[in-house]
C-alpha atoms as a PDB file:
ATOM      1  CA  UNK A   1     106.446  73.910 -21.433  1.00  0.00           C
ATOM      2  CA  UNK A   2     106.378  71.116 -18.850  1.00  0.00           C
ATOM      3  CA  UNK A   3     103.644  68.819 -18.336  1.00  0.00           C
ATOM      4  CA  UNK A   4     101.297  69.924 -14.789  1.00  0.00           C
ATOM      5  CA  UNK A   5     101.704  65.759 -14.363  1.00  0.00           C
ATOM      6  CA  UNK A   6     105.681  66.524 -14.382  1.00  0.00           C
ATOM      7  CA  UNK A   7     105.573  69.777 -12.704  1.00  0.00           C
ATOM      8  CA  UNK A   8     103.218  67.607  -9.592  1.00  0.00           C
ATOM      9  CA  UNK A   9     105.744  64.705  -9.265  1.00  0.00           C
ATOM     10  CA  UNK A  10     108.815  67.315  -9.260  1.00  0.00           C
ATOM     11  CA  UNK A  11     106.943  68.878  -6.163  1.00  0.00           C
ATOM     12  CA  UNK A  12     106.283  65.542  -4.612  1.00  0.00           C
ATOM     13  CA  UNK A  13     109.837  64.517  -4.949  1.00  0.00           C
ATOM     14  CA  UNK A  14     111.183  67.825  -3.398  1.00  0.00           C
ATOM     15  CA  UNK A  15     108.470  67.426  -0.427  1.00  0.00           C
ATOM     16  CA  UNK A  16     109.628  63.556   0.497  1.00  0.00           C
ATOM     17  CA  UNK A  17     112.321  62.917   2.612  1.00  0.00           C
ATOM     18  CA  UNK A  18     114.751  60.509   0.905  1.00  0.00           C
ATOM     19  CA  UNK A  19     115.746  57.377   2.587  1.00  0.00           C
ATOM     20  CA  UNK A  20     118.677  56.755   4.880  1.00  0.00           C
ATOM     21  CA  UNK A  21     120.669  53.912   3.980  1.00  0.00           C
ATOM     22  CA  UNK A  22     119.242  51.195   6.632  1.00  0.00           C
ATOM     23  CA  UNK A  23     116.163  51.616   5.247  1.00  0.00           C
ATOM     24  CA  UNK A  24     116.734  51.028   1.632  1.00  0.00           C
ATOM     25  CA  UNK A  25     119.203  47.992   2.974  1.00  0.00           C
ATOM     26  CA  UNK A  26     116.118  46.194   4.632  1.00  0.00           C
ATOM     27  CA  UNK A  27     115.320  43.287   2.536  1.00  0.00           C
ATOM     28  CA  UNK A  28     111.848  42.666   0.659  1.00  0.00           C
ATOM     29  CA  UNK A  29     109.601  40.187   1.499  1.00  0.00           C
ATOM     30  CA  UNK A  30     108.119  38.112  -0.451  1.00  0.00           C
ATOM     31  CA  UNK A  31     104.804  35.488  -0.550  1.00  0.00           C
ATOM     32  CA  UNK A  32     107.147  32.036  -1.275  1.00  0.00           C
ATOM     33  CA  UNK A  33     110.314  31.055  -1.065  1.00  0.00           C
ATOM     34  CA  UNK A  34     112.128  29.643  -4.222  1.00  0.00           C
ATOM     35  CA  UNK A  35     114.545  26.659  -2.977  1.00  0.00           C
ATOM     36  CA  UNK A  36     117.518  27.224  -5.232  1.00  0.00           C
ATOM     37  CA  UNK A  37     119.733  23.708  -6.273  1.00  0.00           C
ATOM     38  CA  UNK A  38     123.448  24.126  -5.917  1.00  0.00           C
ATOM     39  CA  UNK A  39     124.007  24.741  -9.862  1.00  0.00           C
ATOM     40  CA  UNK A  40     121.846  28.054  -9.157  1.00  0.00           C
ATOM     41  CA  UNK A  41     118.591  26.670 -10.566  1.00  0.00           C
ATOM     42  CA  UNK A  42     115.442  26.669  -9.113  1.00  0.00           C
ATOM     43  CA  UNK A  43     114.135  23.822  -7.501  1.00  0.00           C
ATOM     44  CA  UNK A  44     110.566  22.134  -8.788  1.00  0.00           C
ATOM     45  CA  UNK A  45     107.492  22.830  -6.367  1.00  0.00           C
ATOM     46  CA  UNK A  46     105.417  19.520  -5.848  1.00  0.00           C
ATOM     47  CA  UNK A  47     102.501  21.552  -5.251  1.00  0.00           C
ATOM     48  CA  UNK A  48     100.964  21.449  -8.403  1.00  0.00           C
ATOM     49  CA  UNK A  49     101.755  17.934  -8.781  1.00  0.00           C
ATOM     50  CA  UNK A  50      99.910  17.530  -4.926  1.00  0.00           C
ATOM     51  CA  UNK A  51      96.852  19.437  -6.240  1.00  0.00           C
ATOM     52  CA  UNK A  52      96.362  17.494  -9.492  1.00  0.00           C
ATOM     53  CA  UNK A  53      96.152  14.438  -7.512  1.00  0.00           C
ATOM     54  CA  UNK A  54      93.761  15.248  -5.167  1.00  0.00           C
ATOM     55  CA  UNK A  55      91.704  16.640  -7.436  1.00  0.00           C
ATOM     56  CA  UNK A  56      91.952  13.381  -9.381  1.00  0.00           C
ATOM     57  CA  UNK A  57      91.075  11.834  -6.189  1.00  0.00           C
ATOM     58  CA  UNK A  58      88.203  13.569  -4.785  1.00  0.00           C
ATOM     59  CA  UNK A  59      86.489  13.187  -8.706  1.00  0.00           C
ATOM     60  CA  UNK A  60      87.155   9.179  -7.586  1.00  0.00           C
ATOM     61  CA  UNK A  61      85.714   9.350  -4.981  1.00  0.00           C
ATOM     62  CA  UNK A  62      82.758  11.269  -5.985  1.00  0.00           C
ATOM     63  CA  UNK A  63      82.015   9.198  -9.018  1.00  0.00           C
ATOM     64  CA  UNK A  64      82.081   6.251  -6.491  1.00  0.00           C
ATOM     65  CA  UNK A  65      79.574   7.532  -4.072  1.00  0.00           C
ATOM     66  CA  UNK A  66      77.435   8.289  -7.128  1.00  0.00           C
ATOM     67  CA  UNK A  67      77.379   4.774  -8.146  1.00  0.00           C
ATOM     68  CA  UNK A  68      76.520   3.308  -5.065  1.00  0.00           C
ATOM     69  CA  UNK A  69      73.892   5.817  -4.664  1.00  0.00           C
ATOM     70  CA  UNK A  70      72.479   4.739  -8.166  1.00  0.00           C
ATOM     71  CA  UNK A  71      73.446   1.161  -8.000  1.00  0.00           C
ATOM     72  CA  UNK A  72      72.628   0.456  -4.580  1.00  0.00           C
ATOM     73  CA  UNK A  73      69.900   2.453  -4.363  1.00  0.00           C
ATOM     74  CA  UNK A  74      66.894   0.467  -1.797  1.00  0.00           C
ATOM     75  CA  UNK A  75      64.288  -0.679  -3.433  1.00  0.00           C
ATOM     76  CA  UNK A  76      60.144   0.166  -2.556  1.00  0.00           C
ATOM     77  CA  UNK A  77      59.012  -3.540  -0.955  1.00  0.00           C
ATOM     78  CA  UNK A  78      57.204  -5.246  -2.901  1.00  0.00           C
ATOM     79  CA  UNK A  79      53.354  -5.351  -1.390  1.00  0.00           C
ATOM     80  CA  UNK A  80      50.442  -6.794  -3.486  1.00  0.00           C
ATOM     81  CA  UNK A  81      46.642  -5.676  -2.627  1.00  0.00           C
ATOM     82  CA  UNK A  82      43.561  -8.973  -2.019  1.00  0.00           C
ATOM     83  CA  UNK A  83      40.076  -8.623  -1.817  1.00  0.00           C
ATOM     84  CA  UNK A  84      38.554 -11.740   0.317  1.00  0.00           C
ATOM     85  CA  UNK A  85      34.136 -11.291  -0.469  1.00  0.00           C
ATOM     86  CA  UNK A  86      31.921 -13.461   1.701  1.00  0.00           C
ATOM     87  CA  UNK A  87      28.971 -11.297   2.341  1.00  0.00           C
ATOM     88  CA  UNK A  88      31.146  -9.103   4.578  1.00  0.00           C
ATOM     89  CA  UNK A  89      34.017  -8.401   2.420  1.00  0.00           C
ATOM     90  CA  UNK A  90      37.698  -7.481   3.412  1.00  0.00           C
ATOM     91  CA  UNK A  91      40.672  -5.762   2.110  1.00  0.00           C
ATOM     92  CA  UNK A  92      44.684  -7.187   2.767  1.00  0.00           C
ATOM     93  CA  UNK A  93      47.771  -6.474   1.900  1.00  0.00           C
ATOM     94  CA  UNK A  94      50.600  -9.218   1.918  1.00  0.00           C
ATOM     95  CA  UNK A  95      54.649  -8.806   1.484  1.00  0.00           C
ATOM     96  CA  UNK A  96      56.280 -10.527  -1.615  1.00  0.00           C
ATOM     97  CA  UNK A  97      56.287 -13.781   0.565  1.00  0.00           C
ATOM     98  CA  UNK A  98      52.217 -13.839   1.204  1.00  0.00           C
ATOM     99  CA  UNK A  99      52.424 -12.822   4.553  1.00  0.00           C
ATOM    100  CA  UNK A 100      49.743 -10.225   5.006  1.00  0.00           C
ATOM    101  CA  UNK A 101      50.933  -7.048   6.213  1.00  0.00           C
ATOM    102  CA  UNK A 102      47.346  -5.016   6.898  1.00  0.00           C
ATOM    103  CA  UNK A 103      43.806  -5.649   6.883  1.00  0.00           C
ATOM    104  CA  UNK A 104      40.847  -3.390   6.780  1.00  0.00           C
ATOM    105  CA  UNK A 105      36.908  -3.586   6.325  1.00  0.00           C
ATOM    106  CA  UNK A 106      35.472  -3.131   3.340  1.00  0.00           C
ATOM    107  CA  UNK A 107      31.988  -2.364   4.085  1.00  0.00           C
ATOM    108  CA  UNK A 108      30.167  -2.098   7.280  1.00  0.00           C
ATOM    109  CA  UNK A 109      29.137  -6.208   7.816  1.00  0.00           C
ATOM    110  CA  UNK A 110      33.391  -6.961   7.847  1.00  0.00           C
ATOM    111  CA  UNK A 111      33.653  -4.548  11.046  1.00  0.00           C
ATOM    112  CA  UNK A 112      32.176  -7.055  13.003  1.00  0.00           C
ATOM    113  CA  UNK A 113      34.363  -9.536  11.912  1.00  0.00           C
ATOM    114  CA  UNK A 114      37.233  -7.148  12.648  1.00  0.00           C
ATOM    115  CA  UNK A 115      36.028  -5.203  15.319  1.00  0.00           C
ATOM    116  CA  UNK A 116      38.246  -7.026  18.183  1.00  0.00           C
ATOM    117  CA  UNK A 117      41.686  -8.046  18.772  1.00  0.00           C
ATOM    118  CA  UNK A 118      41.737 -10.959  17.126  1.00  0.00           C
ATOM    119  CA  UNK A 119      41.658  -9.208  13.639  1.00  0.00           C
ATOM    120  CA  UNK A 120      45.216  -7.702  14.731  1.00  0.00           C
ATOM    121  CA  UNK A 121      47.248 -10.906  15.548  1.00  0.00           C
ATOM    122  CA  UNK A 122      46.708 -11.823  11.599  1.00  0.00           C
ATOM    123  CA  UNK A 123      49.270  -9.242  10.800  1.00  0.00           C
ATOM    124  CA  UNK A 124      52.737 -11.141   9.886  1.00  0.00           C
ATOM    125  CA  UNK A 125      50.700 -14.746   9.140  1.00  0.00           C
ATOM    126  CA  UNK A 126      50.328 -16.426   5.618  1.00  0.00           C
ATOM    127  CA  UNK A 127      47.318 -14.885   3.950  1.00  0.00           C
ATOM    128  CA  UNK A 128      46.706 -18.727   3.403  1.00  0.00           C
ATOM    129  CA  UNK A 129      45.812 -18.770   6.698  1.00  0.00           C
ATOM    130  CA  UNK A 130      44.247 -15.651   7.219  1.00  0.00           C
ATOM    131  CA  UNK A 131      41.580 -16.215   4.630  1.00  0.00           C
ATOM    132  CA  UNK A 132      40.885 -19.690   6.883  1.00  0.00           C
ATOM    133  CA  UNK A 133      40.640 -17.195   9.531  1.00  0.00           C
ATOM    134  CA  UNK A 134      38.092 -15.010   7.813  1.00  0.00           C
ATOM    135  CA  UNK A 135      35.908 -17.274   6.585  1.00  0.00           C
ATOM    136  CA  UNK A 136      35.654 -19.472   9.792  1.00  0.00           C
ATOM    137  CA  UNK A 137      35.003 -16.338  11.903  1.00  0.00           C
ATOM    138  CA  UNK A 138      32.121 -15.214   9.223  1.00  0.00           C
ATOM    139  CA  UNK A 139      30.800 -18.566   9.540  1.00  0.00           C
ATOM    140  CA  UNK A 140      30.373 -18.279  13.124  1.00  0.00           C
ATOM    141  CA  UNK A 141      28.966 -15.230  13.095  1.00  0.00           C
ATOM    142  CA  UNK A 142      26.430 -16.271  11.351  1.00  0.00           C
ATOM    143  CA  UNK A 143      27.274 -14.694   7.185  1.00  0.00           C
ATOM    144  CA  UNK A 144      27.284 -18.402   5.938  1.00  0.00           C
ATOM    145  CA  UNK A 145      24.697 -21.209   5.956  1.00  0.00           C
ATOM    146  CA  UNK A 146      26.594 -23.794   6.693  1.00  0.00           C
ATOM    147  CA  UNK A 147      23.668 -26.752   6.479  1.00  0.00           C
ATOM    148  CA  UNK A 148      22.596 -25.526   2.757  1.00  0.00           C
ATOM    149  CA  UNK A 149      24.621 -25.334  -0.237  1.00  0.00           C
ATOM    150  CA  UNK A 150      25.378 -22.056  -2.901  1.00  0.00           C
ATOM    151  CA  UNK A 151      27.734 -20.714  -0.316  1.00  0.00           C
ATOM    152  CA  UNK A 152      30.647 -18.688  -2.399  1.00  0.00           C
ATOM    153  CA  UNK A 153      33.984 -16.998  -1.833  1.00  0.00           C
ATOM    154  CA  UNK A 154      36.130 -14.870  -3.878  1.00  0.00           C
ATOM    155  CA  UNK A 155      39.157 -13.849  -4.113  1.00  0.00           C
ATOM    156  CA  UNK A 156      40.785 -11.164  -6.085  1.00  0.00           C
ATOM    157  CA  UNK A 157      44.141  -9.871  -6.651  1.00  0.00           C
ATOM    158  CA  UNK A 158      46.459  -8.021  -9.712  1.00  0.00           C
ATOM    159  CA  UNK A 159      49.037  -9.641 -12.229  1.00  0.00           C
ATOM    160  CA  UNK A 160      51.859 -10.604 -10.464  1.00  0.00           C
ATOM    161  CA  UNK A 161      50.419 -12.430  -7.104  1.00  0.00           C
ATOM    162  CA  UNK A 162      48.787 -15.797  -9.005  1.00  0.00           C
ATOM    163  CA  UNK A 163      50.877 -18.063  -6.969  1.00  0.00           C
ATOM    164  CA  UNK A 164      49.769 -16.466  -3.334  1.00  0.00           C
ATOM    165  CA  UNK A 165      46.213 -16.555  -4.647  1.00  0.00           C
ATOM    166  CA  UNK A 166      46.598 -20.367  -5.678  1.00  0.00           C
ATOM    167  CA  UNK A 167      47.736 -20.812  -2.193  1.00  0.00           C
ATOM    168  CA  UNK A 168      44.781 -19.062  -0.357  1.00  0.00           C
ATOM    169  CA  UNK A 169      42.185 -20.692  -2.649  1.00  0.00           C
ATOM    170  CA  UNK A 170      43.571 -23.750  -2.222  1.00  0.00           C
ATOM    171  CA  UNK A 171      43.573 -23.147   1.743  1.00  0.00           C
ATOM    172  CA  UNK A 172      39.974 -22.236   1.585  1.00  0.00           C
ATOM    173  CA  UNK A 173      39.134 -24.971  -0.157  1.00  0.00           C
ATOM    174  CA  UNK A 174      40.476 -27.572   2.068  1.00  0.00           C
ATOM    175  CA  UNK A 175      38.937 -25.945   4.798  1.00  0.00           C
ATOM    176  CA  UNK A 176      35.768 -26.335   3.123  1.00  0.00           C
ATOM    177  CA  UNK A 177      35.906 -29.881   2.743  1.00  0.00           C
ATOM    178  CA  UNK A 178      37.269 -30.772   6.339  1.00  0.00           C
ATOM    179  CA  UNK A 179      33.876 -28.750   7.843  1.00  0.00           C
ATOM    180  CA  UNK A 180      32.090 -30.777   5.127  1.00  0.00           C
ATOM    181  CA  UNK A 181      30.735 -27.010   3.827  1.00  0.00           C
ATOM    182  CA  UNK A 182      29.096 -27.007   0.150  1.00  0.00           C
ATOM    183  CA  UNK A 183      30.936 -24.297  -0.670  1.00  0.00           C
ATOM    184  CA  UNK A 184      32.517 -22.922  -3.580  1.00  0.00           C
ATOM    185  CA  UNK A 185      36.355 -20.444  -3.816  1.00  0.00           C
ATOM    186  CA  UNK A 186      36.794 -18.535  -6.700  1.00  0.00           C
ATOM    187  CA  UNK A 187      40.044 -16.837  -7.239  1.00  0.00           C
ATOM    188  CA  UNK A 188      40.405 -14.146  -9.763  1.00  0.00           C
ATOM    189  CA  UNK A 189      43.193 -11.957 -11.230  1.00  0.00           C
ATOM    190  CA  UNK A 190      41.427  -8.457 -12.019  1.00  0.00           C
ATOM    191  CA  UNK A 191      43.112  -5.054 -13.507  1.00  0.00           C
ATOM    192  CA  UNK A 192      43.895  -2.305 -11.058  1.00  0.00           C
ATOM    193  CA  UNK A 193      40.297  -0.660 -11.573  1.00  0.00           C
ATOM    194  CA  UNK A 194      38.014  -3.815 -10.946  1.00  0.00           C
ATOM    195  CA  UNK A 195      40.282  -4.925  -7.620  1.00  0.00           C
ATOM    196  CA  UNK A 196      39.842  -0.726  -6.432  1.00  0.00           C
ATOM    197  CA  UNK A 197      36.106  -1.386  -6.835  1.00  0.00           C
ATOM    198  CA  UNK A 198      36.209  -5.049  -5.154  1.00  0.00           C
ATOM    199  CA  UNK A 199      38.388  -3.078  -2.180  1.00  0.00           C
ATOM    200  CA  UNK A 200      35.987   0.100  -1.980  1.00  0.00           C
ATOM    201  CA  UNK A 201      39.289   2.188  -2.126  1.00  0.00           C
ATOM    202  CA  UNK A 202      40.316   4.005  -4.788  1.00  0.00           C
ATOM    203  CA  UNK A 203      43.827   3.600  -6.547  1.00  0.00           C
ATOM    204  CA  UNK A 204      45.129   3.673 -10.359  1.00  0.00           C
ATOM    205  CA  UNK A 205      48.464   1.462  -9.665  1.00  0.00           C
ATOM    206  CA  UNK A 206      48.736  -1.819  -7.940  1.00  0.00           C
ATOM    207  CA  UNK A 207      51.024   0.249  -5.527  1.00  0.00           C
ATOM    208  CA  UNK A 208      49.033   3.100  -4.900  1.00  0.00           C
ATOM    209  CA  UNK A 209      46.389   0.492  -3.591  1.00  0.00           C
ATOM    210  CA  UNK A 210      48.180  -1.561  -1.407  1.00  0.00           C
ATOM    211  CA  UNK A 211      49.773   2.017   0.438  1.00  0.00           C
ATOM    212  CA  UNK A 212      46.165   3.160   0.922  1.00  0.00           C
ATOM    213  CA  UNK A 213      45.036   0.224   2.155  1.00  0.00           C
ATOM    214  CA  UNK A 214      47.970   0.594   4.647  1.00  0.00           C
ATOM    215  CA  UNK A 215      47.551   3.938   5.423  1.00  0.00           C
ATOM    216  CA  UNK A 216      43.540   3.324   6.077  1.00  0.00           C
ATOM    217  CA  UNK A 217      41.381   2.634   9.257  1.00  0.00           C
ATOM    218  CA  UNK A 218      40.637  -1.334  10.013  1.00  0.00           C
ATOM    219  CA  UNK A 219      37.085  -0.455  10.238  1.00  0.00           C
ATOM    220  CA  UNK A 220      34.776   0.502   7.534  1.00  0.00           C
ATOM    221  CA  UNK A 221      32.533   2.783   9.833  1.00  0.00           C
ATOM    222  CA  UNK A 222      35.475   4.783  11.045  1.00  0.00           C
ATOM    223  CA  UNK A 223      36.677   5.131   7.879  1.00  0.00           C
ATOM    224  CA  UNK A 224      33.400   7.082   6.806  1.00  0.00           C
ATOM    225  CA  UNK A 225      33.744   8.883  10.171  1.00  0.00           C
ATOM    226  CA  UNK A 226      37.037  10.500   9.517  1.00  0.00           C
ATOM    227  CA  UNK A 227      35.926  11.558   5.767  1.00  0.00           C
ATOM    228  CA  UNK A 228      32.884  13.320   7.160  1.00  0.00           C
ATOM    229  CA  UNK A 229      33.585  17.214   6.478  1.00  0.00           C
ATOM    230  CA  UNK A 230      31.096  18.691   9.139  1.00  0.00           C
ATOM    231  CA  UNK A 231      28.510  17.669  11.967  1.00  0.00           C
ATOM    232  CA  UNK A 232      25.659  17.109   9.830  1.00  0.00           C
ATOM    233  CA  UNK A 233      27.455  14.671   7.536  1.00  0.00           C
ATOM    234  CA  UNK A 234      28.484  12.135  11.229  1.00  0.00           C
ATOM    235  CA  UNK A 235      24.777  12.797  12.025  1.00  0.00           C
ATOM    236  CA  UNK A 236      23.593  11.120   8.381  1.00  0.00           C
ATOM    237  CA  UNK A 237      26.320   9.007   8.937  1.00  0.00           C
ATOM    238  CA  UNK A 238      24.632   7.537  12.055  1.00  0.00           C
ATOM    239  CA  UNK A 239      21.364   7.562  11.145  1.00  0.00           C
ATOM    240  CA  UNK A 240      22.087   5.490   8.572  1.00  0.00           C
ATOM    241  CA  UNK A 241      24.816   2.895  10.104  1.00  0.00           C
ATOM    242  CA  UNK A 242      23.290   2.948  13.385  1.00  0.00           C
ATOM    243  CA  UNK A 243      19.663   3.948  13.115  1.00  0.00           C
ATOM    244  CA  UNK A 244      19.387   1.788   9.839  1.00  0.00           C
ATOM    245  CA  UNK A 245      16.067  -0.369   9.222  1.00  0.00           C
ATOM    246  CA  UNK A 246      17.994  -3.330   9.345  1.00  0.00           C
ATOM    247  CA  UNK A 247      19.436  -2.545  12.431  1.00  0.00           C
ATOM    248  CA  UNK A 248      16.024  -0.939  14.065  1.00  0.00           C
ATOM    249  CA  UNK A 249      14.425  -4.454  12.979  1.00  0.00           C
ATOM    250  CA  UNK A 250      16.723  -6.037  15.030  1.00  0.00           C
ATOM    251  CA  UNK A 251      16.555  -4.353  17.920  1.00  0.00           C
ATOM    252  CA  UNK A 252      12.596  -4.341  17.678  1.00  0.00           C
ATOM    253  CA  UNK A 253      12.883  -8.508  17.174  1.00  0.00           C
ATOM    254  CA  UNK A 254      15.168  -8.408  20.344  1.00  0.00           C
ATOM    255  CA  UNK A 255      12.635  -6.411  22.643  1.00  0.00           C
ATOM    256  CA  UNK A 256       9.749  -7.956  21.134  1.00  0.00           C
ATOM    257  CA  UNK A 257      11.413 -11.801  22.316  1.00  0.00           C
ATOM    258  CA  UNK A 258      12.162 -10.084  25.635  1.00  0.00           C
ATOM    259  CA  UNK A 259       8.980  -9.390  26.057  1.00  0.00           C
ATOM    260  CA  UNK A 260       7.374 -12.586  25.394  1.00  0.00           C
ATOM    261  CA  UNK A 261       9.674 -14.116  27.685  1.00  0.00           C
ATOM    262  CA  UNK A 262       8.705 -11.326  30.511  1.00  0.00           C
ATOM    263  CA  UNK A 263       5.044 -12.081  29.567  1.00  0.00           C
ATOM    264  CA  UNK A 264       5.751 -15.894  29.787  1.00  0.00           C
ATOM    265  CA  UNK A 265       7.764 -15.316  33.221  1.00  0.00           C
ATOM    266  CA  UNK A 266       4.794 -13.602  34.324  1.00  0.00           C
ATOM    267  CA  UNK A 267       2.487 -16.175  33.964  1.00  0.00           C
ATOM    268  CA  UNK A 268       4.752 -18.975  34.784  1.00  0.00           C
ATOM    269  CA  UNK A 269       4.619 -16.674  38.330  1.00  0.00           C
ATOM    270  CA  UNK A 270       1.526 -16.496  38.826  1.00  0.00           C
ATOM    271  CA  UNK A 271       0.458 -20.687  37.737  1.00  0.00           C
ATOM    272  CA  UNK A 272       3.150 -21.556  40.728  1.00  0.00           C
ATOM    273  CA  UNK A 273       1.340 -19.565  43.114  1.00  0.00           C
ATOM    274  CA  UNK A 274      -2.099 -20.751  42.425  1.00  0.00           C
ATOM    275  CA  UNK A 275      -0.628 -24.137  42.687  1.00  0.00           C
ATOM    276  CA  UNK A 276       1.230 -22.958  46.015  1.00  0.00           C
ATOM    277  CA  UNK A 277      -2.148 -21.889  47.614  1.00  0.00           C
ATOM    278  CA  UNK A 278      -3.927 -24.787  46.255  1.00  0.00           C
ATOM    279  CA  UNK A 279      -1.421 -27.283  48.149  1.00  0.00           C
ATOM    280  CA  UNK A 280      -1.433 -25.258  51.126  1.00  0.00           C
ATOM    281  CA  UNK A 281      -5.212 -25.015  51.207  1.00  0.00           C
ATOM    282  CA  UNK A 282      -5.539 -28.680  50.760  1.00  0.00           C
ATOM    283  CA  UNK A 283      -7.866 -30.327  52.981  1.00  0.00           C
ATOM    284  CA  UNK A 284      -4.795 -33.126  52.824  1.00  0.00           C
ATOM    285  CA  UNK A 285      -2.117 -30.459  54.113  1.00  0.00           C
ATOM    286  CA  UNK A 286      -1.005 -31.357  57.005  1.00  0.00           C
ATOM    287  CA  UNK A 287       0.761 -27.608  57.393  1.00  0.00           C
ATOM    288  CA  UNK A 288      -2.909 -27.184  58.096  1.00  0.00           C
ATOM    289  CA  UNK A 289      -2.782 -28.308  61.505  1.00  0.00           C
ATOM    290  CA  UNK A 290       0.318 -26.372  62.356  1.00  0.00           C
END
């Protein structure tokens, strides 16, 4: 008994047409031609050979890039962090060279040796220099007693910036001795958590420190300002920067002083004209007669 799989293809056989002749004539094609040599064999494709090489090559070329990637790779500058402490202390960072690349405040009495242009055009200059800068400009603004001796600077810094702190010590001290100031320049190399103190910004790599002190505000004061989370905290803020005792003294010396001198004024007004009536009432006057 035949198969129902024979029996189907039987019926599908008798059901198809079969070909005519130019049909089963037409040639087959195919996905590649095979070059055939003249001896009948078939001719080598270079293909593969064409693919193994640039394969080879891009792994080259790749490998390359990688190494110039990890080779060449650019390096973080190198930035180290200073502390410069009068009375009014301040903050700088400097390039590997010692020339200071930022400056900030840090506390409220170094804003006002900060707080104008001047503090700006110190950016790019030998921190040599700088510190010259600073402490002539505290000077004049009255931080040091110049006439008396016990005056005192420091300066701080991490391991690795001894020879751009020799150099700004040395600077200071010079300067010192040409104003004929009794003054004494400490320079100090201090760990990472003693120079965050010195700086009043906090930082647990030499690094870390110099980028905040970068990233941060010039001025002490606006510093606090931008921290301050919520209306009442700007409103403590200012009670206690700007309506401080120290500063409430001051202005209460400065009104008191104007007011003597109005009170002086006064008087001095009043003395010139009982003198003027006294000449003009003089029996010697000769206005009189006019």
């Amino acid at each position: 008994m035949k198969s129902w799989k024979k029996i189907w293809m039987e019926e599908l056989d008798r059901s198809v047409p079969t070909l005519d002749k130019a049909t089963k004539d037409m040639p087959i094609a195919v996905g590649a031609q095979t070059n055939v040599n003249r001896d009948g064999t078939a001719v080598k494709s270079k293909k593969p050979m064409i693919t193994a090489l640039a394969t080879v090559t891009a792994v080259l070329l790749l490998g390359i890039i990688l190494t110039c990637v990890l080779v060449f790779k650019p390096t973080e500058a190198i930035r180290y962090a200073f502390a410069i402490e009068i009375n009014p202390a301040v903050t700088l960072t400097t390039d590997e060279h010692g020339n200071v690349t930022a400056i900030v405040s840090a506390n409220s009495d170094a804003d006002v040796v900060l707080s104008d242009e001047e503090a700006a055009s110190q950016i790019g200059k030998p921190i040599a220099q700088v510190a010259v800068w600073y402490a002539d400009r505290a000077a004049m603004l009255g931080f040091m007693d110049l006439t008396e001796k016990g005056s005192a600077v420091r300066i701080s810094s991490c391991n690795g910036s001894e020879s751009i702190l020799q150099d700004a010590q040395t600077s200071l001290q010079d300067y010192f001795v040409q104003k004929g100031i009794f003054a004494v320049v400490v320079s100090e190399s201090v760990d990472i958590k003693e120079l965050s103190q010195r700086c009043g910004i906090s930082a647990d790599s030499a690094s870390a420190l110099a980028n905040a002190i970068s990233r941060s505000a010039t001025l002490f004061n606006d510093r606090l300002a931008q921290a301050a989370a919520s209306a009442e905290a700007l409103q403590a803020l200012y009670k206690q920067n700007v309506l401080s005792s120290t500063l409430a003294e001051a202005i209460k010396d400065c009104l008191s002083s104007n007011i003597a001198n109005i009170e002086r004024n006064a008087a001095e007004l009043k003395e010139l004209l009982r003198l003027y009536f006294d000449i003009l009432t003089h029996k010697d006057n000769p206005a009189l007669i006019l």
